[in-house]
PDB file of N, CA and C in Angstrom:
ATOM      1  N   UNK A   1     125.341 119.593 111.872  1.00  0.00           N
ATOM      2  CA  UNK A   1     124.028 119.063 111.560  1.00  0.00           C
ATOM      3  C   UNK A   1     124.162 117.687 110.897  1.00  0.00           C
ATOM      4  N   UNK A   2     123.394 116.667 111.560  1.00  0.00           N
ATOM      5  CA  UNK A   2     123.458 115.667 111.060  1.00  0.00           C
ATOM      6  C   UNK A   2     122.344 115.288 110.125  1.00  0.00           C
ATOM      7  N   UNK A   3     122.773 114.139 108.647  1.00  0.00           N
ATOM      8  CA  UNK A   3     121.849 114.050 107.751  1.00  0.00           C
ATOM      9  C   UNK A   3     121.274 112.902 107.942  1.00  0.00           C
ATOM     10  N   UNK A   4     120.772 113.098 108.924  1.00  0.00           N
ATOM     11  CA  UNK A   4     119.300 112.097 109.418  1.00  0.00           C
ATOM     12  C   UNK A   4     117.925 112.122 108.426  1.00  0.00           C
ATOM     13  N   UNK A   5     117.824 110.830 107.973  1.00  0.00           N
ATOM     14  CA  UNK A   5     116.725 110.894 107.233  1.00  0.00           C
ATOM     15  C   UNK A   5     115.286 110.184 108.289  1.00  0.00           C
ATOM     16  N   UNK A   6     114.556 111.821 108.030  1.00  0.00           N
ATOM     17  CA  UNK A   6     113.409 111.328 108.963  1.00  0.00           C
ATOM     18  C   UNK A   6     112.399 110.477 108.170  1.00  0.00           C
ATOM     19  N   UNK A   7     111.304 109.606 109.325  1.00  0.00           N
ATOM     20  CA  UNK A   7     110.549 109.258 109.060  1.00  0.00           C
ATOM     21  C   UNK A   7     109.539 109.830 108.282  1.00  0.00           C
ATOM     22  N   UNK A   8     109.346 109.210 107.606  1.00  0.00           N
ATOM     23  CA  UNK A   8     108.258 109.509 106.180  1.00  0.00           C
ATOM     24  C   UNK A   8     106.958 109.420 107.130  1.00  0.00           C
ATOM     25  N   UNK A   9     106.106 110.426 107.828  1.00  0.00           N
ATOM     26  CA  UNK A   9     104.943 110.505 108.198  1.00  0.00           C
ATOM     27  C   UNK A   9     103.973 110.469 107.371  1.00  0.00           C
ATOM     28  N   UNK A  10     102.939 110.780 107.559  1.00  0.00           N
ATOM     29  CA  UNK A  10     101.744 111.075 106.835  1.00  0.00           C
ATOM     30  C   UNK A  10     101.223 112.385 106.589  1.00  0.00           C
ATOM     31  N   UNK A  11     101.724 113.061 107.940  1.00  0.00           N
ATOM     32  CA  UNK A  11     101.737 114.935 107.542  1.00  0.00           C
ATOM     33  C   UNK A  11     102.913 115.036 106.890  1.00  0.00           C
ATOM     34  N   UNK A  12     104.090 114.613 106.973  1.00  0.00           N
ATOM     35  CA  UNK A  12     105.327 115.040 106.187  1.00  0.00           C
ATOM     36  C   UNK A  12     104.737 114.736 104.660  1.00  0.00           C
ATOM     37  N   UNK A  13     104.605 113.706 104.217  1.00  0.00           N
ATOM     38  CA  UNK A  13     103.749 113.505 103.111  1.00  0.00           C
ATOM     39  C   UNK A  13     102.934 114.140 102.028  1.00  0.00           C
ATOM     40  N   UNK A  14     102.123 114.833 103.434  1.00  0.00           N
ATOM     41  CA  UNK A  14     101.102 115.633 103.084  1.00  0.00           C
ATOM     42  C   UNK A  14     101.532 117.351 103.115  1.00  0.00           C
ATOM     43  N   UNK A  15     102.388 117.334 103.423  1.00  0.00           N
ATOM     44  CA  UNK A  15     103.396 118.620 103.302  1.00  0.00           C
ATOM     45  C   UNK A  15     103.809 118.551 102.469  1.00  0.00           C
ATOM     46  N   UNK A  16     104.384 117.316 101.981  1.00  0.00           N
ATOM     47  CA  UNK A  16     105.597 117.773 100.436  1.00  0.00           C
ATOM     48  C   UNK A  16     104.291 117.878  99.785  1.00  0.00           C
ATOM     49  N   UNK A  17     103.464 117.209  99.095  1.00  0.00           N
ATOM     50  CA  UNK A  17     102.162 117.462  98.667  1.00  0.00           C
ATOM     51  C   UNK A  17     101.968 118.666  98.223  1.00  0.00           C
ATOM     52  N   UNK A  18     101.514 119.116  99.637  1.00  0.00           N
ATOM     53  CA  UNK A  18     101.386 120.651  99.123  1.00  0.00           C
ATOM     54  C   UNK A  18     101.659 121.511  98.423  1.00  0.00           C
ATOM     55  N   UNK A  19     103.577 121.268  99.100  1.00  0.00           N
ATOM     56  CA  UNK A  19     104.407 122.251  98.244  1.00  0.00           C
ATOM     57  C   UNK A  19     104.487 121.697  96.968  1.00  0.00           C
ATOM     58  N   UNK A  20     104.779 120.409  96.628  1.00  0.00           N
ATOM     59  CA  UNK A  20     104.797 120.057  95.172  1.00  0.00           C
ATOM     60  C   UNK A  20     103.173 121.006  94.370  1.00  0.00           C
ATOM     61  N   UNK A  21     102.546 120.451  94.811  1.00  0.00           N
ATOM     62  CA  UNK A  21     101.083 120.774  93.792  1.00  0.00           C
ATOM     63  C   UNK A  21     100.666 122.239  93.852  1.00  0.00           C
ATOM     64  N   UNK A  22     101.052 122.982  94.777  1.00  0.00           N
ATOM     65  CA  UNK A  22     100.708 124.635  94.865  1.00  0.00           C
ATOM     66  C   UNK A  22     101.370 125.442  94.275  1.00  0.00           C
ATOM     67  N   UNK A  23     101.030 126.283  93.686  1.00  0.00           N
ATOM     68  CA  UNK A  23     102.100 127.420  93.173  1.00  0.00           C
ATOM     69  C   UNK A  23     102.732 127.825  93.987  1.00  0.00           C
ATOM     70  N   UNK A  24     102.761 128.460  95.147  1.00  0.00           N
ATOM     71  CA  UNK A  24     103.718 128.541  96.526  1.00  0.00           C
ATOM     72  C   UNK A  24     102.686 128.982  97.522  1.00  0.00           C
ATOM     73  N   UNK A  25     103.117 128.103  98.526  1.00  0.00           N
ATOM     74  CA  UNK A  25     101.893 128.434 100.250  1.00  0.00           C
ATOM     75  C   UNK A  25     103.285 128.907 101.080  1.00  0.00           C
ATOM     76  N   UNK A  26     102.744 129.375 101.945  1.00  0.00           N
ATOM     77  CA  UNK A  26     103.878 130.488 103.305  1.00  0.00           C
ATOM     78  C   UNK A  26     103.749 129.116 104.537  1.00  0.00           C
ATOM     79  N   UNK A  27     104.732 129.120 105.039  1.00  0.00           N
ATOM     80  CA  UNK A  27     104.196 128.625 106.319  1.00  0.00           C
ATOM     81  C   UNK A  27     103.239 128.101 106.460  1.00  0.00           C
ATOM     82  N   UNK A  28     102.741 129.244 106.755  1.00  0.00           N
ATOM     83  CA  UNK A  28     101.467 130.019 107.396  1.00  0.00           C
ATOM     84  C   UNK A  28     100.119 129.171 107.139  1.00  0.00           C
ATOM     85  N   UNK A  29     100.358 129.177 105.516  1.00  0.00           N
ATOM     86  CA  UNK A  29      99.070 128.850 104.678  1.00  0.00           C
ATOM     87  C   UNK A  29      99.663 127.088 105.246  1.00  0.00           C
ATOM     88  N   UNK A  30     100.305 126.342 105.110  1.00  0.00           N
ATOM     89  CA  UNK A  30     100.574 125.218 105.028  1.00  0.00           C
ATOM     90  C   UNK A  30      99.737 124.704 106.418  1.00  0.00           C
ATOM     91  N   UNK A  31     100.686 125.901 107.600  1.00  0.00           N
ATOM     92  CA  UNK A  31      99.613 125.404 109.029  1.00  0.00           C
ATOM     93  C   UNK A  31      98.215 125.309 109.160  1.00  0.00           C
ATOM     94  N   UNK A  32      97.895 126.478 108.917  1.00  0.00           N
ATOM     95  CA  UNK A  32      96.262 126.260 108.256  1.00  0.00           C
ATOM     96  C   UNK A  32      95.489 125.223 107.771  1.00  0.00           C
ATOM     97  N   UNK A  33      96.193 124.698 106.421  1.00  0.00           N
ATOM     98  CA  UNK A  33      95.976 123.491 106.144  1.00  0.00           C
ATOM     99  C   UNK A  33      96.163 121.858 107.018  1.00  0.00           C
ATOM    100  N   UNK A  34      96.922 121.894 107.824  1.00  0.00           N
ATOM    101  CA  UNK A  34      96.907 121.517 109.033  1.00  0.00           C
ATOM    102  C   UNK A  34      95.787 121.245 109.865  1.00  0.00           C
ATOM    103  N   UNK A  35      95.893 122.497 110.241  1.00  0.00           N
ATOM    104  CA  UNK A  35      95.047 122.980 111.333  1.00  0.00           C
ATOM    105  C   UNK A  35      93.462 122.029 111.172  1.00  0.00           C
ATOM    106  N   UNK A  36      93.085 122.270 109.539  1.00  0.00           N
ATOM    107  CA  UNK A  36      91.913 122.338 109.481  1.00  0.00           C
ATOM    108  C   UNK A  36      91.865 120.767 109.140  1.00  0.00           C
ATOM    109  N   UNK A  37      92.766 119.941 108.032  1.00  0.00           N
ATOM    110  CA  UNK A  37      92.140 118.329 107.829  1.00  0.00           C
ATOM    111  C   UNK A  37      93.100 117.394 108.959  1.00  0.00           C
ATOM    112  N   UNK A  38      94.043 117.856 109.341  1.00  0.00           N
ATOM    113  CA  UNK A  38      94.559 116.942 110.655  1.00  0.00           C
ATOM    114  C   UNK A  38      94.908 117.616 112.087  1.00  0.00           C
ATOM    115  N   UNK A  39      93.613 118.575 112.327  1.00  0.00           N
ATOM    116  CA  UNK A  39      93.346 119.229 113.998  1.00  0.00           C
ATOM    117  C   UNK A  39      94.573 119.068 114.748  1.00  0.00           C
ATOM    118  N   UNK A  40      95.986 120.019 113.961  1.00  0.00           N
ATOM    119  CA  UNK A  40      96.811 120.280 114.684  1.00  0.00           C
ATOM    120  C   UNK A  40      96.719 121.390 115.040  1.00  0.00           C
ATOM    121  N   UNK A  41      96.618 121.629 116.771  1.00  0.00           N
ATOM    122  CA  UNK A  41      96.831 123.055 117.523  1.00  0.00           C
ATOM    123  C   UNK A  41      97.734 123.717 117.328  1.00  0.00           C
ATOM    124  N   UNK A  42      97.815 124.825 116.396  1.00  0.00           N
ATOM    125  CA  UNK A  42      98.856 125.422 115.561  1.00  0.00           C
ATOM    126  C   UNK A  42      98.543 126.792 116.425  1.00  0.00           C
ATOM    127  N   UNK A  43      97.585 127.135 116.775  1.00  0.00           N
ATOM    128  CA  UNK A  43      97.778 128.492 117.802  1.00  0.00           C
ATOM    129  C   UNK A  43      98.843 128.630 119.772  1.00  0.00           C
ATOM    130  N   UNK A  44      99.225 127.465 119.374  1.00  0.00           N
ATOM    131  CA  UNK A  44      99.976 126.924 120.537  1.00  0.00           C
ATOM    132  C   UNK A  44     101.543 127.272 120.072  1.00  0.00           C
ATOM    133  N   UNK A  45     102.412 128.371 120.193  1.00  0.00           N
ATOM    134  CA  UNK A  45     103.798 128.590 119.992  1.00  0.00           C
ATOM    135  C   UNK A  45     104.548 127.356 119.812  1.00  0.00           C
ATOM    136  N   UNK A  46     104.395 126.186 120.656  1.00  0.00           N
ATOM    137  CA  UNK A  46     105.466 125.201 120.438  1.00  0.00           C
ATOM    138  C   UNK A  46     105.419 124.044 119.636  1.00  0.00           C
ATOM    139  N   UNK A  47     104.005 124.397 119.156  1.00  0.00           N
ATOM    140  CA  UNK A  47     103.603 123.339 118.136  1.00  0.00           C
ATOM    141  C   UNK A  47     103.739 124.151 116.744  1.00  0.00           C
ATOM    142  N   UNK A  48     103.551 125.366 116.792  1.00  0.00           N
ATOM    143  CA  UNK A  48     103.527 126.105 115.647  1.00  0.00           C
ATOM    144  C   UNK A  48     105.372 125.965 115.478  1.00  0.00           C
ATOM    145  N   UNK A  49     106.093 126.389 116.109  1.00  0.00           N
ATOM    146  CA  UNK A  49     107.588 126.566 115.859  1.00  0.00           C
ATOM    147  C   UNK A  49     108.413 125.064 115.279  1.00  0.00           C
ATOM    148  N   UNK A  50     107.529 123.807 115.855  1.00  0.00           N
ATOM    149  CA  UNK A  50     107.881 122.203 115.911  1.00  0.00           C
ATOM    150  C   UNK A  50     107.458 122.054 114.156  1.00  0.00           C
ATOM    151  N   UNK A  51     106.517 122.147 113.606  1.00  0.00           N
ATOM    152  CA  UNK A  51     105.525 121.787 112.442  1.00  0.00           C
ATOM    153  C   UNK A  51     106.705 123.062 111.358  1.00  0.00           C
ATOM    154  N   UNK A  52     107.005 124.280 111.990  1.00  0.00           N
ATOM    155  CA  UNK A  52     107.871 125.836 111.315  1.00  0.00           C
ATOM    156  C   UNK A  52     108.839 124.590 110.429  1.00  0.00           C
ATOM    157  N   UNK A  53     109.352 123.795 111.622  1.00  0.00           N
ATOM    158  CA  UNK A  53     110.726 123.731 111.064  1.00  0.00           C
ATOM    159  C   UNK A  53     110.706 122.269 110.662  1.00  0.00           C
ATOM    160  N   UNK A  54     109.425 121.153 110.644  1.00  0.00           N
ATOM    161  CA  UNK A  54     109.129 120.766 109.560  1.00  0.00           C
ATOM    162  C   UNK A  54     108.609 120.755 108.459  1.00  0.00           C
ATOM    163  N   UNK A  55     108.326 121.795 108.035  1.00  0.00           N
ATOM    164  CA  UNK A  55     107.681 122.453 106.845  1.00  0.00           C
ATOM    165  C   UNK A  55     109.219 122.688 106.024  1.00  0.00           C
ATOM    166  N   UNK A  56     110.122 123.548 107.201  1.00  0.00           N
ATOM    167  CA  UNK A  56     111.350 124.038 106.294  1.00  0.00           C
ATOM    168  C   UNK A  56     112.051 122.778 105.851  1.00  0.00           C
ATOM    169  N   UNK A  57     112.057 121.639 106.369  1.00  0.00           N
ATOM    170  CA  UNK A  57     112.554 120.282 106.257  1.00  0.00           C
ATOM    171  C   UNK A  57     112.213 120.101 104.941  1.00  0.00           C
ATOM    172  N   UNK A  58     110.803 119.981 104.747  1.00  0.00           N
ATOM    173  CA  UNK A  58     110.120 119.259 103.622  1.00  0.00           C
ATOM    174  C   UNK A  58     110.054 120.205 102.111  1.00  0.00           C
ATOM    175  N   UNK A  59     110.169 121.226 102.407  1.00  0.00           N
ATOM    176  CA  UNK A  59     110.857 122.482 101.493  1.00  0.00           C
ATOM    177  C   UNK A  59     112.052 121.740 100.837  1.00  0.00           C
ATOM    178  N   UNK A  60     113.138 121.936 101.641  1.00  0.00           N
ATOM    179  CA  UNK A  60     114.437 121.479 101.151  1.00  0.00           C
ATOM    180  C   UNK A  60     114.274 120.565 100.452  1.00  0.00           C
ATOM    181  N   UNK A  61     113.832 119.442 101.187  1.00  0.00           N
ATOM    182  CA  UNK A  61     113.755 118.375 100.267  1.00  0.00           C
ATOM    183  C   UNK A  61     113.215 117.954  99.351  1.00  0.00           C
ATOM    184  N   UNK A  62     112.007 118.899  98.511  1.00  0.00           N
ATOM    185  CA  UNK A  62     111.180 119.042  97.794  1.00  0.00           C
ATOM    186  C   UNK A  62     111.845 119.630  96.392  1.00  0.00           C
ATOM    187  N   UNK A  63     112.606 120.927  96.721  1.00  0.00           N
ATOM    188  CA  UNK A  63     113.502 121.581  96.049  1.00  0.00           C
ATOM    189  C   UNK A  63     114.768 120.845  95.388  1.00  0.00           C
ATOM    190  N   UNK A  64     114.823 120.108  96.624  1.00  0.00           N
ATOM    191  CA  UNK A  64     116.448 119.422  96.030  1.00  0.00           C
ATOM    192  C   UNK A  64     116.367 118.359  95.335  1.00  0.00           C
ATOM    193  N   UNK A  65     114.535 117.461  95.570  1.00  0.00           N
ATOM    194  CA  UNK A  65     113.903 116.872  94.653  1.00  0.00           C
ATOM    195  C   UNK A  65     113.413 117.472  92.814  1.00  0.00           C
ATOM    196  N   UNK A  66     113.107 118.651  92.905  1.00  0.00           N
ATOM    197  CA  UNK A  66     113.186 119.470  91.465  1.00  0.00           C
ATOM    198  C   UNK A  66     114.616 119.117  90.959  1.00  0.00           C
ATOM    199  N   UNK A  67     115.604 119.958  91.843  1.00  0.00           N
ATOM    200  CA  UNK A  67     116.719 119.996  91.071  1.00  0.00           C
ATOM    201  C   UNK A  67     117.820 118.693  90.615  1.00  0.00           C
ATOM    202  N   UNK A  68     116.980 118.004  90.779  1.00  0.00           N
ATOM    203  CA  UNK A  68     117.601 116.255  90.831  1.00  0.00           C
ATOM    204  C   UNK A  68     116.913 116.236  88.927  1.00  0.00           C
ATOM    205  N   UNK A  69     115.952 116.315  89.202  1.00  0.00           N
ATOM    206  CA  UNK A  69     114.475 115.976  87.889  1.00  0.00           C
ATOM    207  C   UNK A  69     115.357 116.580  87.209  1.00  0.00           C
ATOM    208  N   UNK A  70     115.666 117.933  87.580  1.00  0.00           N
ATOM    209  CA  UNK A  70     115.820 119.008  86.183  1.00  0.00           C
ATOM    210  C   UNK A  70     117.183 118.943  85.823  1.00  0.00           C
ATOM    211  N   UNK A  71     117.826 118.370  86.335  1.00  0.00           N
ATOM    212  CA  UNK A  71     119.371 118.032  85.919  1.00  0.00           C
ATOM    213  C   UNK A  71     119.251 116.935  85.211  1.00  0.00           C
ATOM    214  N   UNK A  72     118.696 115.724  85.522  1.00  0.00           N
ATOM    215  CA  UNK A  72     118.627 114.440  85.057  1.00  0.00           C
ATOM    216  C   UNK A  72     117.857 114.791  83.249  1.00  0.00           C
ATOM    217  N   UNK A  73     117.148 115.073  83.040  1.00  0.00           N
ATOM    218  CA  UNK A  73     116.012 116.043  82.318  1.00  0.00           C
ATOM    219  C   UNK A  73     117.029 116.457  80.933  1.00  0.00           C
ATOM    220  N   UNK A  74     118.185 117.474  81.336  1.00  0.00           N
ATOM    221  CA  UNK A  74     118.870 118.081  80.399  1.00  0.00           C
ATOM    222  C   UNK A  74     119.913 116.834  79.309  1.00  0.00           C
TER     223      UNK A  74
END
């Protein structure tokens, strides 16, 4: 796996967002949110599985963003 740093979108954005400011959303809840302020067809398998595994992207990097803070912090 290569450590390609993707483009900073505006849904990627709006994904870390999420996860930063929510107590914790699933997937699920994240697509939804999607779905509804940037009319992505998330009932479509290959868009739902494409968005899956940028969500898990923006996770990681969200997390590994905490644990940067909270080390620096101590």
């Amino acid at each position: 796996m290569g450590d390609k740093k993707k483009k900073e979108t505006r849904i990627r954005k709006y994904i870390k967002g999420l996860i930063r400011n929510r107590k914790y959303l699933t997937t699920e809840d994240i697509c939804l949110y999607l779905e509804r302020y940037y009319g992505v067809p998330i009932h479509i398998p290959s868009v739902f599985y494409r968005y899956k595994k940028i969500i898990r992207e923006c996770r990681k990097e969200v997390y590994a963003e905490r644990r940067r803070k909270k080390k620096k912090s101590k």
